[in-house]
PDB file of N, CA and C in Angstrom:
ATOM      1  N   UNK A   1     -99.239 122.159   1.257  1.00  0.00           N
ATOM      2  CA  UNK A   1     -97.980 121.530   0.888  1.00  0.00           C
ATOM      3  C   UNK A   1     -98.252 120.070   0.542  1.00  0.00           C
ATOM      4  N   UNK A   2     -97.267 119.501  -0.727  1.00  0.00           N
ATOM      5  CA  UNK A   2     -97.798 118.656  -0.979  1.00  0.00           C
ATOM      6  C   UNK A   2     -96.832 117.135   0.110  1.00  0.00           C
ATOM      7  N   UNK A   3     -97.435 116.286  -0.337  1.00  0.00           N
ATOM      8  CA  UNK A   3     -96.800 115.166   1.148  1.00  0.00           C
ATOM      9  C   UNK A   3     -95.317 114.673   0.247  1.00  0.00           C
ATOM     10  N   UNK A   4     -94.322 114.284   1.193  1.00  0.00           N
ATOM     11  CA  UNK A   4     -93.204 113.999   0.454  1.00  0.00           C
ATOM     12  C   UNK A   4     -93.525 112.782  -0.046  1.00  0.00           C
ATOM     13  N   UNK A   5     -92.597 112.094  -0.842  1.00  0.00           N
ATOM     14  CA  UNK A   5     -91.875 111.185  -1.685  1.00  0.00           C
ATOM     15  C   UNK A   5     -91.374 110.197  -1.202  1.00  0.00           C
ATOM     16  N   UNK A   6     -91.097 110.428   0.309  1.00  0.00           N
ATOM     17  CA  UNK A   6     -90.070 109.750   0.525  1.00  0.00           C
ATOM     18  C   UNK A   6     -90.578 108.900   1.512  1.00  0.00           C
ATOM     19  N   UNK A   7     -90.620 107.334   1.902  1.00  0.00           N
ATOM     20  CA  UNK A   7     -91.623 106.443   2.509  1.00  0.00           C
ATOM     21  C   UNK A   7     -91.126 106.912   4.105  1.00  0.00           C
ATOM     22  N   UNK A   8     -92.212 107.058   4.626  1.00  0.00           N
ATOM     23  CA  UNK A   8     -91.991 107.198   6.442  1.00  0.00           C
ATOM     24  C   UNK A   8     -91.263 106.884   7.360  1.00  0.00           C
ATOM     25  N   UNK A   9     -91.474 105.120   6.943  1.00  0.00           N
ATOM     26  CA  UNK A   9     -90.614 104.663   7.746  1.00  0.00           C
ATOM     27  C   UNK A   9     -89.329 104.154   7.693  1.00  0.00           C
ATOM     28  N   UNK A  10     -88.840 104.675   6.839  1.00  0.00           N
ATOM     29  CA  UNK A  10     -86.789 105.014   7.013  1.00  0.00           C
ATOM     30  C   UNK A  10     -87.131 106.244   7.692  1.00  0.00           C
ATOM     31  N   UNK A  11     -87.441 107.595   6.814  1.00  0.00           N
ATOM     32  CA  UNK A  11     -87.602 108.699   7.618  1.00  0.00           C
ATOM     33  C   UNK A  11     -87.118 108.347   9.076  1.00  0.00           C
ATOM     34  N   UNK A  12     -88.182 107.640   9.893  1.00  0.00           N
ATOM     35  CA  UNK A  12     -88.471 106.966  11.644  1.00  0.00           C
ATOM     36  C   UNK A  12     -87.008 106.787  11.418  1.00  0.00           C
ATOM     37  N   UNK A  13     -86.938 105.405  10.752  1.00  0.00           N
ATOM     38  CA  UNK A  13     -86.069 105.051  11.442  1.00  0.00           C
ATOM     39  C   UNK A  13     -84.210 105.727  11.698  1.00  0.00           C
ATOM     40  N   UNK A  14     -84.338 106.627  10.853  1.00  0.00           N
ATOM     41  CA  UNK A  14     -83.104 107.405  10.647  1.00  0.00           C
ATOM     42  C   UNK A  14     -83.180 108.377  12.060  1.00  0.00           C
ATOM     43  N   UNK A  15     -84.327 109.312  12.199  1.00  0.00           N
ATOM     44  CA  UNK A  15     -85.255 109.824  13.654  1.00  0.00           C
ATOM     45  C   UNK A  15     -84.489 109.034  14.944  1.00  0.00           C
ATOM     46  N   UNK A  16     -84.820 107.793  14.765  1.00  0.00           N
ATOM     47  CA  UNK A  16     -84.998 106.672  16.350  1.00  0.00           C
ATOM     48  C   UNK A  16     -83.202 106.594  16.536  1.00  0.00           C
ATOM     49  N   UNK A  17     -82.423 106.297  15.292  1.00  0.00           N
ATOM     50  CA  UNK A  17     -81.196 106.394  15.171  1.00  0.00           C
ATOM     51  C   UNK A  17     -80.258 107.278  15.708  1.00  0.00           C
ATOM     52  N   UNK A  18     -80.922 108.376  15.591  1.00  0.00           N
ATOM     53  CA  UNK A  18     -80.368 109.269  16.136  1.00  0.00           C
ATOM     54  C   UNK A  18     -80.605 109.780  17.575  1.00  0.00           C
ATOM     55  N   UNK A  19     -81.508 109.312  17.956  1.00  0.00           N
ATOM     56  CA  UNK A  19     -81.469 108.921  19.349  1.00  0.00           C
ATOM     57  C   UNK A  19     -83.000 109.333  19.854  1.00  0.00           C
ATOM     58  N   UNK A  20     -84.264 109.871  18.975  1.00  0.00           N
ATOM     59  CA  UNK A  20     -85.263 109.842  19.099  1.00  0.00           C
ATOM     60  C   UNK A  20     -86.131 108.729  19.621  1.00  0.00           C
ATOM     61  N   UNK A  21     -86.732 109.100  21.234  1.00  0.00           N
ATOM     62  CA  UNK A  21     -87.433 107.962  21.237  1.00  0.00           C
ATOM     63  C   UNK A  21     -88.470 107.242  21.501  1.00  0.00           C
ATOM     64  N   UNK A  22     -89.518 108.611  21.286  1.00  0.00           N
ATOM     65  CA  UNK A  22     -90.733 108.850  20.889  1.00  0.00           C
ATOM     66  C   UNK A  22     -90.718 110.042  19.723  1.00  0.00           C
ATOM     67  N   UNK A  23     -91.840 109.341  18.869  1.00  0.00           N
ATOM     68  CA  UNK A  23     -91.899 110.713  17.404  1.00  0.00           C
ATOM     69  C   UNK A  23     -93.222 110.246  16.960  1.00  0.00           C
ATOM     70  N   UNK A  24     -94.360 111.347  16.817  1.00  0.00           N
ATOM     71  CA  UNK A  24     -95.474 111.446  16.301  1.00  0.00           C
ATOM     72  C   UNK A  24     -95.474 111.026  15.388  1.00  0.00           C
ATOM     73  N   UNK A  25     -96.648 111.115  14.135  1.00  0.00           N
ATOM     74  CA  UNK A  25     -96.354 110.577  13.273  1.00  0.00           C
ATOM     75  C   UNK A  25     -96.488 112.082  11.969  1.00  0.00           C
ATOM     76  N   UNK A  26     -96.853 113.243  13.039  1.00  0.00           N
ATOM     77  CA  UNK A  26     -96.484 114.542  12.356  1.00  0.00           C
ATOM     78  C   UNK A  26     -95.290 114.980  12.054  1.00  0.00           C
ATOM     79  N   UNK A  27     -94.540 114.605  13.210  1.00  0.00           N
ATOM     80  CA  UNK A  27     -92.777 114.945  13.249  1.00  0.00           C
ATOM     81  C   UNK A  27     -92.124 114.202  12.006  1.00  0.00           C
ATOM     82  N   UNK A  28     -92.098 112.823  11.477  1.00  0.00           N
ATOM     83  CA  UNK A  28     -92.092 112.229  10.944  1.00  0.00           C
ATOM     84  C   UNK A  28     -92.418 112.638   9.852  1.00  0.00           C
ATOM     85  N   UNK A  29     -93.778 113.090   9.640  1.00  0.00           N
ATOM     86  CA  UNK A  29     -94.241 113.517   7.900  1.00  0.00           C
ATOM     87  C   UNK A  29     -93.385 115.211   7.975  1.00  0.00           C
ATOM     88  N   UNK A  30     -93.293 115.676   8.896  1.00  0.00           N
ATOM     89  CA  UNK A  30     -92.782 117.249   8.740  1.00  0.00           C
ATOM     90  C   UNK A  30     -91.072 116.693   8.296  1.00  0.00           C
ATOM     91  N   UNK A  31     -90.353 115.785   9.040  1.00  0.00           N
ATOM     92  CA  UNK A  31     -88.862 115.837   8.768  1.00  0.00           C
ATOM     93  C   UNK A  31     -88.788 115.083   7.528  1.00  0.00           C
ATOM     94  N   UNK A  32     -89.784 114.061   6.927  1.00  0.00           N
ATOM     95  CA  UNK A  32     -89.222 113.969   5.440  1.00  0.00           C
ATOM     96  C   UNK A  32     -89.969 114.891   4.430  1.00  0.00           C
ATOM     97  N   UNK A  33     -90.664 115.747   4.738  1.00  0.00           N
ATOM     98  CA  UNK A  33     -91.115 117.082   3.558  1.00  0.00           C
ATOM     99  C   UNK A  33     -89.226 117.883   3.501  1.00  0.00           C
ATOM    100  N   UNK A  34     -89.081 117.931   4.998  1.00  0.00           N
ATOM    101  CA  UNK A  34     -87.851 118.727   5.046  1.00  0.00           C
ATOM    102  C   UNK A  34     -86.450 118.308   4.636  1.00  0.00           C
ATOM    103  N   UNK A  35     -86.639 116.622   4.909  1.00  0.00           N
ATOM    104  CA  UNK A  35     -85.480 115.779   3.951  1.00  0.00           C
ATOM    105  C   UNK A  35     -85.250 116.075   2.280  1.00  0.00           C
ATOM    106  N   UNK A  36     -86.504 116.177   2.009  1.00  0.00           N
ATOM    107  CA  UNK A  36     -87.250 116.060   0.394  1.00  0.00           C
ATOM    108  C   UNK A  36     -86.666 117.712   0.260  1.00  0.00           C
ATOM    109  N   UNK A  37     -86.368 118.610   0.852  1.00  0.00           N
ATOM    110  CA  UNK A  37     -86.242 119.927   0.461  1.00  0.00           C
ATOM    111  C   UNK A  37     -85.200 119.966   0.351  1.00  0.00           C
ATOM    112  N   UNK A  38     -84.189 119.523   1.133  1.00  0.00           N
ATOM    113  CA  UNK A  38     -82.892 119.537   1.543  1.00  0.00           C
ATOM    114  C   UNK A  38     -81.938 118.816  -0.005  1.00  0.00           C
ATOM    115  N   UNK A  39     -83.039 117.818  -0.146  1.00  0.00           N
ATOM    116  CA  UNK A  39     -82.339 116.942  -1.075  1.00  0.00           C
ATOM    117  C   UNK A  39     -82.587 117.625  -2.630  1.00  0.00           C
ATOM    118  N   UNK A  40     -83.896 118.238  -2.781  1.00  0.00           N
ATOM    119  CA  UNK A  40     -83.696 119.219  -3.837  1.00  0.00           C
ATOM    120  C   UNK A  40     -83.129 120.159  -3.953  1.00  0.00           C
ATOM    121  N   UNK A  41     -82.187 120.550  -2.795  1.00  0.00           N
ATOM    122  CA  UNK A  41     -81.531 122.106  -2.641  1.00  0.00           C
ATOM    123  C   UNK A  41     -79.909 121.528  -3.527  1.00  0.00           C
ATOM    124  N   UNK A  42     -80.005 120.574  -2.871  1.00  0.00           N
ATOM    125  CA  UNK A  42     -78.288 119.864  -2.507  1.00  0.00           C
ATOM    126  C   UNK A  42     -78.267 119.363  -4.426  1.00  0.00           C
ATOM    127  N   UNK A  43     -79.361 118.687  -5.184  1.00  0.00           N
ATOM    128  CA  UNK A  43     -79.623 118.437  -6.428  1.00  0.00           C
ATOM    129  C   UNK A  43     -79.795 119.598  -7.230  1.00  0.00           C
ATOM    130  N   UNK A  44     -79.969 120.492  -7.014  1.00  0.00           N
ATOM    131  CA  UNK A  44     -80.302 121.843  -7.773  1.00  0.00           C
ATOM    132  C   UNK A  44     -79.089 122.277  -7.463  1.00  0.00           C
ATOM    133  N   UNK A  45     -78.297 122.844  -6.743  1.00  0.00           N
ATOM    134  CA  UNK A  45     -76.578 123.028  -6.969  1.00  0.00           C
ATOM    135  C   UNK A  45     -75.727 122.248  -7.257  1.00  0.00           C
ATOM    136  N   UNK A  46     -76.090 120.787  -6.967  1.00  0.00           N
ATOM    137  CA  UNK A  46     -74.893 120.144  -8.274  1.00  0.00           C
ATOM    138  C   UNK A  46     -75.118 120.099  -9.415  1.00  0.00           C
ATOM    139  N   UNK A  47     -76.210 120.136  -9.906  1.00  0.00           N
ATOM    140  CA  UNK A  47     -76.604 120.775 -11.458  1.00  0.00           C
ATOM    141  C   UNK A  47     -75.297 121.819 -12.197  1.00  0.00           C
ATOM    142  N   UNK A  48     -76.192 122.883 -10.961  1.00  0.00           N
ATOM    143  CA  UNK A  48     -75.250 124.319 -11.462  1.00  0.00           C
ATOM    144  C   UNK A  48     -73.967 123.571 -11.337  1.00  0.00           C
ATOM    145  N   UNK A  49     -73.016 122.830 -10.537  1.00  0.00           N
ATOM    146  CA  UNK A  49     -71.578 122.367 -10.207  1.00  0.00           C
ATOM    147  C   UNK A  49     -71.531 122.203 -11.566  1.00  0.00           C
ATOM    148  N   UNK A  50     -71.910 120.838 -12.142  1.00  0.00           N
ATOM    149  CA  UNK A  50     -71.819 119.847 -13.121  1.00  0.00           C
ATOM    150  C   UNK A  50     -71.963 120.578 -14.176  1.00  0.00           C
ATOM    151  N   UNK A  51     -73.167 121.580 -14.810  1.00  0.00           N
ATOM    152  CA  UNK A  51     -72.990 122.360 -15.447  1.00  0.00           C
ATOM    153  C   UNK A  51     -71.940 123.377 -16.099  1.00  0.00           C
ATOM    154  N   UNK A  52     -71.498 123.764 -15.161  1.00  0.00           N
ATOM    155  CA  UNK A  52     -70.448 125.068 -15.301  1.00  0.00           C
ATOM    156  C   UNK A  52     -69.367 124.385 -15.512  1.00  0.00           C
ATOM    157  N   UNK A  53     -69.246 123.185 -15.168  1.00  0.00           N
ATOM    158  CA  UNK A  53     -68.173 122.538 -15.806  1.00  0.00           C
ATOM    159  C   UNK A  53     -68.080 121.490 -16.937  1.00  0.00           C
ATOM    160  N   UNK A  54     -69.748 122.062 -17.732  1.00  0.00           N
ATOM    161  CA  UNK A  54     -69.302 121.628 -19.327  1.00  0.00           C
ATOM    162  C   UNK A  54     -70.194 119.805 -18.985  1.00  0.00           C
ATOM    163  N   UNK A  55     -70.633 119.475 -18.189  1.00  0.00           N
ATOM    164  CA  UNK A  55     -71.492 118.177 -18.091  1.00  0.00           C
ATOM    165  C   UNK A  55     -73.179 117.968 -17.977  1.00  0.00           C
ATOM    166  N   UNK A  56     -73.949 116.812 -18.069  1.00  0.00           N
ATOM    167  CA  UNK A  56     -75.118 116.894 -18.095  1.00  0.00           C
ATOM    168  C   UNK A  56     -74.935 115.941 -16.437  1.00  0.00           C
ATOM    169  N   UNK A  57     -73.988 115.111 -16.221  1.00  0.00           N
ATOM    170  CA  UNK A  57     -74.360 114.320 -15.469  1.00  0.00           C
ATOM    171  C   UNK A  57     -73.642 114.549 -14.069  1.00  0.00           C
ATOM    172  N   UNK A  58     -74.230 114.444 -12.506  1.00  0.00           N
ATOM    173  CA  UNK A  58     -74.108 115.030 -11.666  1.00  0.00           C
ATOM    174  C   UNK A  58     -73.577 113.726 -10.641  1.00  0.00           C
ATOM    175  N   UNK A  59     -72.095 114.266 -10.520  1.00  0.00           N
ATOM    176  CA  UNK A  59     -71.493 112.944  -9.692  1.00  0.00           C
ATOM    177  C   UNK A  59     -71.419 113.278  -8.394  1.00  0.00           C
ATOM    178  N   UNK A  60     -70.304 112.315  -7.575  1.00  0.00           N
ATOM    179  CA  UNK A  60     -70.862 112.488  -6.196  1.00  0.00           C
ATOM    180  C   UNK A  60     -69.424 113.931  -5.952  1.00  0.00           C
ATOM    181  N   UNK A  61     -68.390 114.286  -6.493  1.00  0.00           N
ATOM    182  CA  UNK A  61     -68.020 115.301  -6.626  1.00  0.00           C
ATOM    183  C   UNK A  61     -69.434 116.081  -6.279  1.00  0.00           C
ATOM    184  N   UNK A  62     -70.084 116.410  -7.174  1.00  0.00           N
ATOM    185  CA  UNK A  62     -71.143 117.516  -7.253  1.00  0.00           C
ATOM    186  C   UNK A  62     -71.784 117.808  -6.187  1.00  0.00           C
ATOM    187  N   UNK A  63     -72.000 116.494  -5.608  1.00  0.00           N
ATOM    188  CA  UNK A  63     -72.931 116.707  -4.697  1.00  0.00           C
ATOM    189  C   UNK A  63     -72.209 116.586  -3.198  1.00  0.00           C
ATOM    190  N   UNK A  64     -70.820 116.362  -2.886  1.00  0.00           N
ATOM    191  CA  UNK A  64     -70.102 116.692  -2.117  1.00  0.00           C
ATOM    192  C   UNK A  64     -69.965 118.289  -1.692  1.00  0.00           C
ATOM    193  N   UNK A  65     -69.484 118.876  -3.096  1.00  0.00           N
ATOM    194  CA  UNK A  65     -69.151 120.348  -3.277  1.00  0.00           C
ATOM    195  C   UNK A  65     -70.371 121.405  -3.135  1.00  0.00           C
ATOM    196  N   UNK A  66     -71.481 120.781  -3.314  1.00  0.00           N
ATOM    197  CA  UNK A  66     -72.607 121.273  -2.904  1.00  0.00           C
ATOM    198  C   UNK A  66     -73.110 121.020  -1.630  1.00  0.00           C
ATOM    199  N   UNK A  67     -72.684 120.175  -1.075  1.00  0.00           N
ATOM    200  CA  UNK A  67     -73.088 120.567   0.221  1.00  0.00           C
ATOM    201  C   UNK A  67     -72.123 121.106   0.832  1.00  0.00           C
ATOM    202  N   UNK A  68     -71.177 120.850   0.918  1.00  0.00           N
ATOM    203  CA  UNK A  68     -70.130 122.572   1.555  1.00  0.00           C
ATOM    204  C   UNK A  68     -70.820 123.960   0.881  1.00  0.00           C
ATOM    205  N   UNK A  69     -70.917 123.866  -0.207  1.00  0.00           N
ATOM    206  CA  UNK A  69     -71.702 125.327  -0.433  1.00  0.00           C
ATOM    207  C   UNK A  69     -72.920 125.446   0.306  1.00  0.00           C
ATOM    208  N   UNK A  70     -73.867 124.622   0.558  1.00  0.00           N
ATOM    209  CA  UNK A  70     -74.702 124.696   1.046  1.00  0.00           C
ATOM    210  C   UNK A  70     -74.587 124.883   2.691  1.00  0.00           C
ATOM    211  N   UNK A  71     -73.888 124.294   3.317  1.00  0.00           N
ATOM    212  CA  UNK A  71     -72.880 124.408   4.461  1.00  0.00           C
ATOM    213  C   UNK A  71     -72.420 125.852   4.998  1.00  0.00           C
ATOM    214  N   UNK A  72     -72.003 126.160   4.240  1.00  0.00           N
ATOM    215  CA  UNK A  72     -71.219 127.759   3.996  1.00  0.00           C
ATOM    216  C   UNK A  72     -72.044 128.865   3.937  1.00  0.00           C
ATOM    217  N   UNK A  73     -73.280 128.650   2.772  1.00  0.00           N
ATOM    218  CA  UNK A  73     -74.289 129.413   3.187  1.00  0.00           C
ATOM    219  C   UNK A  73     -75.279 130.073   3.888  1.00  0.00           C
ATOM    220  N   UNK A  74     -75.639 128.718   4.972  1.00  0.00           N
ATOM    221  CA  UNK A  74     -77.037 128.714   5.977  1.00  0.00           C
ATOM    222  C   UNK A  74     -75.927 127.609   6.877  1.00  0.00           C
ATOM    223  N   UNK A  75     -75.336 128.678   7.438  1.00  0.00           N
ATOM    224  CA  UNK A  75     -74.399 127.661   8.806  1.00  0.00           C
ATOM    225  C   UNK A  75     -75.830 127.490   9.787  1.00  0.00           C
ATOM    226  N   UNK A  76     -75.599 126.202  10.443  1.00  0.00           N
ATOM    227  CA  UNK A  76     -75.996 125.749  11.440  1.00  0.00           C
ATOM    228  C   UNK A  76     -76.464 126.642  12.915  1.00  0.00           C
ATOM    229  N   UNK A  77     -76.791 126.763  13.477  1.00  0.00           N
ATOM    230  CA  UNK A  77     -76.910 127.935  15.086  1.00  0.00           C
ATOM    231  C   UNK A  77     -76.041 126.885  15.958  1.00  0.00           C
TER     232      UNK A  77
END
């Protein structure tokens, strides 16, 4: 797998925020591969949103409505 995109340490610090308060620095590279997935899931259905309704460009509508779909789909445990 390739390494995310997304710089580490926000990753952390979003982690520590939430009330983490010790985190490897594996946990860290594993939760922004999984940020980075999340965020292409949530970008790849507002596409389809924005699309189907006749646009190229993907507003925060889109990406609101996509994450309730996304929400709706893969509920939480």
């Amino acid at each position: 797998m390739k390494m995310a995109e997304l710089p580490l340490a926000p990753v952390e610090r979003v982690m520590r925020n939430a009330g983490a308060d010790r985190i490897s620095i594996d946990a860290v590279k594993r939760a922004a591969d999984e940020a980075e997935l999340t965020i292409k899931r949530l970008t790849e259905s507002a596409q389809r949103i924005a699309n189907r309704d006749g646009r190229k460009t993907i507003t925060s509508r889109d990406i609101t409505l996509a994450s309730r779909l996304i929400r709706v789909a893969e509920p939480c445990p």
